[in-house]
PDB file of N, CA and C in Angstrom:
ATOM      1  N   UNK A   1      37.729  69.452 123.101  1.00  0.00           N
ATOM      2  CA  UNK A   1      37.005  69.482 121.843  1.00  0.00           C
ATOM      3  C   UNK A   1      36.699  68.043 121.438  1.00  0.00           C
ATOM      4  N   UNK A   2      35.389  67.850 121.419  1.00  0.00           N
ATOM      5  CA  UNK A   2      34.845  66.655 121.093  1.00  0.00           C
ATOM      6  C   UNK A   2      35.418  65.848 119.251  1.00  0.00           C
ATOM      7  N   UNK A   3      35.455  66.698 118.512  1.00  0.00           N
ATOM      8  CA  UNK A   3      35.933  66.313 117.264  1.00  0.00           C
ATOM      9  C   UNK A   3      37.360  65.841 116.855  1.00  0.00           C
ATOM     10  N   UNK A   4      38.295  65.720 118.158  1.00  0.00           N
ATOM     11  CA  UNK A   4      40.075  65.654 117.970  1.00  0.00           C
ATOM     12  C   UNK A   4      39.944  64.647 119.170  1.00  0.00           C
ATOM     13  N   UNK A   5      41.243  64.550 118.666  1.00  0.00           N
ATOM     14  CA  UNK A   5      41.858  63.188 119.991  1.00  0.00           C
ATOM     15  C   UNK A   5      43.563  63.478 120.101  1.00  0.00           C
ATOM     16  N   UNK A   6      44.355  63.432 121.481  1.00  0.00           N
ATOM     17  CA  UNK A   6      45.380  63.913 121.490  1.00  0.00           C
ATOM     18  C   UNK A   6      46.370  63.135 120.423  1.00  0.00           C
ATOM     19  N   UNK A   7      46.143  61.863 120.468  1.00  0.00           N
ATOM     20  CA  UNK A   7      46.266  61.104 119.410  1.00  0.00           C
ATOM     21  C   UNK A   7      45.779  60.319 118.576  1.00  0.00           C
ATOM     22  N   UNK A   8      46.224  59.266 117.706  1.00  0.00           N
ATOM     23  CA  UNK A   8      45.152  58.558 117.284  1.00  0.00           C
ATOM     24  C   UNK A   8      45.914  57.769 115.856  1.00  0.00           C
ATOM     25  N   UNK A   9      45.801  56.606 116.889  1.00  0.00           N
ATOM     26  CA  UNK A   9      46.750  55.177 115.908  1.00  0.00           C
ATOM     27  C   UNK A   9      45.819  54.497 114.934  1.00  0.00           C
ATOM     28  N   UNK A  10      46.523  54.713 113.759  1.00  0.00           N
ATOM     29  CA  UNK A  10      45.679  53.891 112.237  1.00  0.00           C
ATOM     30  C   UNK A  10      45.500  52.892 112.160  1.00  0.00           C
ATOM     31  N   UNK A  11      46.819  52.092 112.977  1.00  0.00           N
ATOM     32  CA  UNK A  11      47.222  50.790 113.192  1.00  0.00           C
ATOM     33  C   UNK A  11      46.224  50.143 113.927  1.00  0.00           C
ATOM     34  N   UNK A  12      46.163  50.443 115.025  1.00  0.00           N
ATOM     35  CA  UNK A  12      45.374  49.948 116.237  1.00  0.00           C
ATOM     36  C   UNK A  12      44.011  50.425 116.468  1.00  0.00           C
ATOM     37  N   UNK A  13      43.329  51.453 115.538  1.00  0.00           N
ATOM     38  CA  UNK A  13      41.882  52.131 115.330  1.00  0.00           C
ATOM     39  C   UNK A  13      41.946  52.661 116.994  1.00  0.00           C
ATOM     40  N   UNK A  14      42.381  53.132 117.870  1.00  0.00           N
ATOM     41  CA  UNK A  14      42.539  53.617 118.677  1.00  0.00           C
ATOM     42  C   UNK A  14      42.762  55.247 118.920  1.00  0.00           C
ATOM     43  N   UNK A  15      42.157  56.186 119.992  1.00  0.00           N
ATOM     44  CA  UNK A  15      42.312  57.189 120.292  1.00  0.00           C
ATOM     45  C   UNK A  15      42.830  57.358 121.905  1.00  0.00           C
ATOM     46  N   UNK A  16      43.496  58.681 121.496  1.00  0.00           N
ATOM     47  CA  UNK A  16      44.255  58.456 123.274  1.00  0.00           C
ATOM     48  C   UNK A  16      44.235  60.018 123.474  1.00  0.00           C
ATOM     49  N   UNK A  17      43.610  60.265 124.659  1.00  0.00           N
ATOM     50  CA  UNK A  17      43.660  61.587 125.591  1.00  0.00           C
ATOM     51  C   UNK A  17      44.617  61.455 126.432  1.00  0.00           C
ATOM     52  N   UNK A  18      45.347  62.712 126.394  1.00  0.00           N
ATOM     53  CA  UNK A  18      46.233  62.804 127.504  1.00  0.00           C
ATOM     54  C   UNK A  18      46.039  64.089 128.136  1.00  0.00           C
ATOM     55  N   UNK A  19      45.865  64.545 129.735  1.00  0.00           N
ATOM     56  CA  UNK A  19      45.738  65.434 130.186  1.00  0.00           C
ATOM     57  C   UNK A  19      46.291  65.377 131.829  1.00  0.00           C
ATOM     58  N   UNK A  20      46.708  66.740 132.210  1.00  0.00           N
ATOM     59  CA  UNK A  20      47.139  66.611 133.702  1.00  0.00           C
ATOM     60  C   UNK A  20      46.896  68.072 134.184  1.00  0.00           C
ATOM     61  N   UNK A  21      47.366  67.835 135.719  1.00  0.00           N
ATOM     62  CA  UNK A  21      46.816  68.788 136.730  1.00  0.00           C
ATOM     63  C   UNK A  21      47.930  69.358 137.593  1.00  0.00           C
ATOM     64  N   UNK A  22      47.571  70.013 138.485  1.00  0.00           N
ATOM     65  CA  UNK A  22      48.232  70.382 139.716  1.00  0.00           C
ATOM     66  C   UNK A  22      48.261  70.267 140.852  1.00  0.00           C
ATOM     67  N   UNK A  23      46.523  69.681 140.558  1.00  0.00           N
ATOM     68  CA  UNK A  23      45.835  69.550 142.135  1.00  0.00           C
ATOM     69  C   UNK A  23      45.370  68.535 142.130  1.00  0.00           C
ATOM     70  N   UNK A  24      45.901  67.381 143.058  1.00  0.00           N
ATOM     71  CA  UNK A  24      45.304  66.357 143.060  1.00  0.00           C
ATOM     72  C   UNK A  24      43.580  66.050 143.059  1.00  0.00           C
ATOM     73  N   UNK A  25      42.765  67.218 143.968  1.00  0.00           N
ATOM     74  CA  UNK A  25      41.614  67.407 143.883  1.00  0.00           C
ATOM     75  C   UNK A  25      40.959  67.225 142.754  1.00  0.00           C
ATOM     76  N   UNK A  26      41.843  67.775 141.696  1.00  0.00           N
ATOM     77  CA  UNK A  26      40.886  67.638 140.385  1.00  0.00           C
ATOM     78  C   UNK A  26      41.432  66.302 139.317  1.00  0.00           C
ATOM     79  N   UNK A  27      41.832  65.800 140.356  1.00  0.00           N
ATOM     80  CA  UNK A  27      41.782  64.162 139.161  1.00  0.00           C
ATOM     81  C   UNK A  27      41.086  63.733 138.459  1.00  0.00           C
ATOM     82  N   UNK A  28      39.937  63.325 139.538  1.00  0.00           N
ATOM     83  CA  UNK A  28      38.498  62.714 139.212  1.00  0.00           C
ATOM     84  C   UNK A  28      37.561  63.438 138.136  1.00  0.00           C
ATOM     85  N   UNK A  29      37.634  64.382 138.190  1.00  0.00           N
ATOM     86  CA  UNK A  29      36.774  65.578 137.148  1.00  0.00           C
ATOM     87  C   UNK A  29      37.414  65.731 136.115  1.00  0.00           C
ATOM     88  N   UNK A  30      38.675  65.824 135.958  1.00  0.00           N
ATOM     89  CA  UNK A  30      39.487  65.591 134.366  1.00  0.00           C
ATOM     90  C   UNK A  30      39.717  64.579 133.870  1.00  0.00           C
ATOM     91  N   UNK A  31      39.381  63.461 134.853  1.00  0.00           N
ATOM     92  CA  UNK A  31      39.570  62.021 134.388  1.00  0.00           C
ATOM     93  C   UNK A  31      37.897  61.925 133.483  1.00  0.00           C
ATOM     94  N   UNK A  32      37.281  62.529 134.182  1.00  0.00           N
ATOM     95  CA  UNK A  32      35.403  61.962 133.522  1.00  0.00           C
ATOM     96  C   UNK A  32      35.558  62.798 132.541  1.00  0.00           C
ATOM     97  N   UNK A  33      36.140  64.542 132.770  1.00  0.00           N
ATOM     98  CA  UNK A  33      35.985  64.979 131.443  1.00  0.00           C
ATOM     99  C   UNK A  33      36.720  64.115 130.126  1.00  0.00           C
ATOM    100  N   UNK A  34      38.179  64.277 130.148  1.00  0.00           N
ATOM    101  CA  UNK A  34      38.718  63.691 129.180  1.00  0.00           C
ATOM    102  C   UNK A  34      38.565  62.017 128.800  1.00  0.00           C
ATOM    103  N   UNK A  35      37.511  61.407 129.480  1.00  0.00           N
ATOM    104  CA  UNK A  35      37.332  59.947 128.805  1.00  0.00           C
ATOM    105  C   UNK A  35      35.958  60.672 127.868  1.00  0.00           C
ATOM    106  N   UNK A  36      35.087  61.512 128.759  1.00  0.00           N
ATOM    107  CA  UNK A  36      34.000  61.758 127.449  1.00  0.00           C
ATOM    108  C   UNK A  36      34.960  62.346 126.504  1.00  0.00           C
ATOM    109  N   UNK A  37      35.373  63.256 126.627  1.00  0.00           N
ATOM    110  CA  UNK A  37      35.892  63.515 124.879  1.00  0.00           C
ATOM    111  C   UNK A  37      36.628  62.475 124.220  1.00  0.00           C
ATOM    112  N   UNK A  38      36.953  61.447 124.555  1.00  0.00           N
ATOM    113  CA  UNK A  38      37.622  60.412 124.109  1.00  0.00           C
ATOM    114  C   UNK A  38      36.725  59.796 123.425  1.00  0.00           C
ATOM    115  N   UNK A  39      35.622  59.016 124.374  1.00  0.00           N
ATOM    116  CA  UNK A  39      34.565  58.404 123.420  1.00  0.00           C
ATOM    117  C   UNK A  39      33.321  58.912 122.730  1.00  0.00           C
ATOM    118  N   UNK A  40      34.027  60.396 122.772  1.00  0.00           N
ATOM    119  CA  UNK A  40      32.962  61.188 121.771  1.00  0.00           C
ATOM    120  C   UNK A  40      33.783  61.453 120.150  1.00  0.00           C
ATOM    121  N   UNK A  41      35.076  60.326 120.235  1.00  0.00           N
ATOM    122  CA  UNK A  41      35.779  61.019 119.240  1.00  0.00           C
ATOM    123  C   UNK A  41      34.751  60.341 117.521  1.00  0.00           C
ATOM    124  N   UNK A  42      35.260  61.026 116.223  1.00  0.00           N
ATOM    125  CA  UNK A  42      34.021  61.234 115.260  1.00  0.00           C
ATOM    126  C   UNK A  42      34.583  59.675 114.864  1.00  0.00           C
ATOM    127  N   UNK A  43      35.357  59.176 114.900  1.00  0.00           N
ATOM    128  CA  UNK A  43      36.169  57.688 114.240  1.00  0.00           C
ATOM    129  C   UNK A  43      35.312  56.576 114.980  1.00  0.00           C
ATOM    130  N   UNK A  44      34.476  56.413 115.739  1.00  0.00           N
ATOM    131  CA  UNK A  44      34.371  55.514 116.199  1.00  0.00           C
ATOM    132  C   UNK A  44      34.957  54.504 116.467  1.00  0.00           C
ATOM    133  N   UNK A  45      36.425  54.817 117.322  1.00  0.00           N
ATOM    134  CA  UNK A  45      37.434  54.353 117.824  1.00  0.00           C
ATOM    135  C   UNK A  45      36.796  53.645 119.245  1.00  0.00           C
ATOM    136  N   UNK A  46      37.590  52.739 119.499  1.00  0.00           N
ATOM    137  CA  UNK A  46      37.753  52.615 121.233  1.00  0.00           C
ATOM    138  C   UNK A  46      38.970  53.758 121.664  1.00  0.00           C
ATOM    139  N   UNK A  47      38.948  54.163 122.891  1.00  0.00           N
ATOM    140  CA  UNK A  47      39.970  54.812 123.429  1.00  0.00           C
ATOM    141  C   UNK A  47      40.641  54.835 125.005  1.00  0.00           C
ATOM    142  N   UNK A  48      41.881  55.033 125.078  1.00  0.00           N
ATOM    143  CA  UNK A  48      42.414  55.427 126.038  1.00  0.00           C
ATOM    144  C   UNK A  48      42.613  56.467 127.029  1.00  0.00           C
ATOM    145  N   UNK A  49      42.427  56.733 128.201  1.00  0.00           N
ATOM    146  CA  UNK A  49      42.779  58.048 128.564  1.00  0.00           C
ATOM    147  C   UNK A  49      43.571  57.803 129.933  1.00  0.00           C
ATOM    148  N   UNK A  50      44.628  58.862 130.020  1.00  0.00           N
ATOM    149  CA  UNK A  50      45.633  58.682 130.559  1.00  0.00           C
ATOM    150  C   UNK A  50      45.841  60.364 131.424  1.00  0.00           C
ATOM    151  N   UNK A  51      45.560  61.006 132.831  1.00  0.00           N
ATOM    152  CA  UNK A  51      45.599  61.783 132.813  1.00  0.00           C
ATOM    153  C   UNK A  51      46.555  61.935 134.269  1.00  0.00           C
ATOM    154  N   UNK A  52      47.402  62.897 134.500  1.00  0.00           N
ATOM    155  CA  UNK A  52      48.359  62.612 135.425  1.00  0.00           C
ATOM    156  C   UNK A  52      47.898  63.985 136.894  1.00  0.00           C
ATOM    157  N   UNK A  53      48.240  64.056 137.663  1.00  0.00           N
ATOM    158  CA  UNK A  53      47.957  65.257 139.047  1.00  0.00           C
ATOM    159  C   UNK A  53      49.520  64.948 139.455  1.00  0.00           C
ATOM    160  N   UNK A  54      49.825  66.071 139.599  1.00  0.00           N
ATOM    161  CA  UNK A  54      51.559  66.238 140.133  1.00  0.00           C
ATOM    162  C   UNK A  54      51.617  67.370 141.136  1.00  0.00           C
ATOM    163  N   UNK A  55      51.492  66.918 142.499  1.00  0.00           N
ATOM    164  CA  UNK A  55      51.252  68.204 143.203  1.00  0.00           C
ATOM    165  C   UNK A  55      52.323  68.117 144.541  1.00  0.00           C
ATOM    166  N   UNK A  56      53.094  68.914 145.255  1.00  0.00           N
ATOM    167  CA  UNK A  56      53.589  69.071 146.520  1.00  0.00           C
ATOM    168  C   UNK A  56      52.852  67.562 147.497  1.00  0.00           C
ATOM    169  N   UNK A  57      51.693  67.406 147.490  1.00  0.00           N
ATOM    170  CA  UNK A  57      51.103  66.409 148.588  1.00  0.00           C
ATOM    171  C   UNK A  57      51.333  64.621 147.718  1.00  0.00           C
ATOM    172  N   UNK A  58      51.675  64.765 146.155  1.00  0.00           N
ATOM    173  CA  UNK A  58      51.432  63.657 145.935  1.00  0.00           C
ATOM    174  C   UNK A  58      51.432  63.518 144.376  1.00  0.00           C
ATOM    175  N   UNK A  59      51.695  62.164 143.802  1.00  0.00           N
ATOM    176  CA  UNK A  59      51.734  62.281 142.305  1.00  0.00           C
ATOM    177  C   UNK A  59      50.709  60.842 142.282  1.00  0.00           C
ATOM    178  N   UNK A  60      49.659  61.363 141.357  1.00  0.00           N
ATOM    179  CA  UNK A  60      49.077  59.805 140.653  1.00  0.00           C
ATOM    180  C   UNK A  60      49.015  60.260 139.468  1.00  0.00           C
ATOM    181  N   UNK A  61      48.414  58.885 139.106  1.00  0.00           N
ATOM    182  CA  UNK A  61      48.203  58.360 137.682  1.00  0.00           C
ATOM    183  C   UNK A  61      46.807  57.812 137.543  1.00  0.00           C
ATOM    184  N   UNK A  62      45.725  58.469 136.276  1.00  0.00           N
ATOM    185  CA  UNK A  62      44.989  57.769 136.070  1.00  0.00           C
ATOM    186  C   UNK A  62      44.875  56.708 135.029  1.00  0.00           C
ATOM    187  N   UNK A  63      45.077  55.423 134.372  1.00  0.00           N
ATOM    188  CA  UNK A  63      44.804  55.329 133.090  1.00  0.00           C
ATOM    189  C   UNK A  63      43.396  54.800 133.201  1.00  0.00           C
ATOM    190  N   UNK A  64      42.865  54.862 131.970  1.00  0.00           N
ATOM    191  CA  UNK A  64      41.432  53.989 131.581  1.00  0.00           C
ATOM    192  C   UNK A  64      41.455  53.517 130.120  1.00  0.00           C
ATOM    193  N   UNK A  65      40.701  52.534 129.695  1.00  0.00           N
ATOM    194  CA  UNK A  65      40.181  52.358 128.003  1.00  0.00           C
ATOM    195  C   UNK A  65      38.515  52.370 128.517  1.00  0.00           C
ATOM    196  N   UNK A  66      38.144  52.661 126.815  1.00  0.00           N
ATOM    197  CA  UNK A  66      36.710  52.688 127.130  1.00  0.00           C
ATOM    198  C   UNK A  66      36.420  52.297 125.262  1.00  0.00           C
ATOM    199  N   UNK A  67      35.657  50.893 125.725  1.00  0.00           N
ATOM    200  CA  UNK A  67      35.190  50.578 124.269  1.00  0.00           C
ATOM    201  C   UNK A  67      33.951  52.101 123.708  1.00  0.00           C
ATOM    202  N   UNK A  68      34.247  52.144 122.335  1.00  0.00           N
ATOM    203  CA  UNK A  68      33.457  53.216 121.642  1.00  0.00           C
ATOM    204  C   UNK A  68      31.849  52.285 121.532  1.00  0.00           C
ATOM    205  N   UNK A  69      31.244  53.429 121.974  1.00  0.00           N
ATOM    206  CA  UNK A  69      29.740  52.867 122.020  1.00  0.00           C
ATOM    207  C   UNK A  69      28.754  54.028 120.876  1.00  0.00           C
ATOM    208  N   UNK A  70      27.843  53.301 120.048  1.00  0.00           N
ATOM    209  CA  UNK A  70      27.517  54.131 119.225  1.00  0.00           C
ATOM    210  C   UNK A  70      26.266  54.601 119.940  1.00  0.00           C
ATOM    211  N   UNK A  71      25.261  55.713 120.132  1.00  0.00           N
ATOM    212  CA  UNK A  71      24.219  56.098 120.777  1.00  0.00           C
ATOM    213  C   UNK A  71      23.159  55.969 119.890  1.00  0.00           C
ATOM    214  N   UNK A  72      22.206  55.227 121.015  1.00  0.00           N
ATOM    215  CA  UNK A  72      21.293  55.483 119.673  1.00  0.00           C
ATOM    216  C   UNK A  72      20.219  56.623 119.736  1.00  0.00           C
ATOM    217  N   UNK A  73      19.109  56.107 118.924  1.00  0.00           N
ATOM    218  CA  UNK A  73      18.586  57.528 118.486  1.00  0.00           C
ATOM    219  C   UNK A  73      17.710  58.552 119.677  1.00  0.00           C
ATOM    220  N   UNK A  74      18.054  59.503 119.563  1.00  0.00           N
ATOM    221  CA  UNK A  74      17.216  60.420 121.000  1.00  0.00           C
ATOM    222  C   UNK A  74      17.954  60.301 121.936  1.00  0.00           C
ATOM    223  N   UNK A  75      19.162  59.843 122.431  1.00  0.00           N
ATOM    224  CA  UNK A  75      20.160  59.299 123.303  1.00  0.00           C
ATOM    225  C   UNK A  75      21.224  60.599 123.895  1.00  0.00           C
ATOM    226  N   UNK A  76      21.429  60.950 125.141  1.00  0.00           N
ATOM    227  CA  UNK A  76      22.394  62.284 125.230  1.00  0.00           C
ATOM    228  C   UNK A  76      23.461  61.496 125.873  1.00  0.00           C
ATOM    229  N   UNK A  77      24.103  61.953 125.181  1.00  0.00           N
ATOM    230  CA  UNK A  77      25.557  61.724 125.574  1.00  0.00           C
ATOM    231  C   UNK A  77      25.943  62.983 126.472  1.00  0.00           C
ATOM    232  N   UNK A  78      26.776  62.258 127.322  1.00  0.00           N
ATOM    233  CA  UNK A  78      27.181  63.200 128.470  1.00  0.00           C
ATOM    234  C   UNK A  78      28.866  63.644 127.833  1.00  0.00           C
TER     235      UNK A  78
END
């Protein structure tokens, strides 16, 4: 949901997604999903996203930040 953030520090104007998997396969695709909902959050935050794959073949870690970019007009955000 584009309008929430898993968290989101007052202190630091920051938002942070956190999400994970089972299958390492789907890292990459929950990593792109959950940074867009990150920098789609309504605060015009910068944000973090942090999403983990824990599977029998292997454990990673993704992190990322992504400065908040405002769109301009006629502009689609993915």
């Amino acid at each position: 949901m584009a309008d929430r953030a898993d968290y989101r520090s007052l202190s630091a104007r920051r938002v942070l997604e956190i999400s994970g998997t089972q299958r390492l396969s789907e890292l990459a695709r929950r990593h792109r999903q959950k940074a867009g909902q990150a920098r789609a959050n309504p605060f015009g935050w910068d944000s973090y996203v942090i999403v983990c794959a824990f599977s029998s073949k292997g454990h990673r870690i993704r992190f990322s930040g992504h400065p908040w970019e405002e769109a301009q007009y006629g502009e689609i955000q993915e």
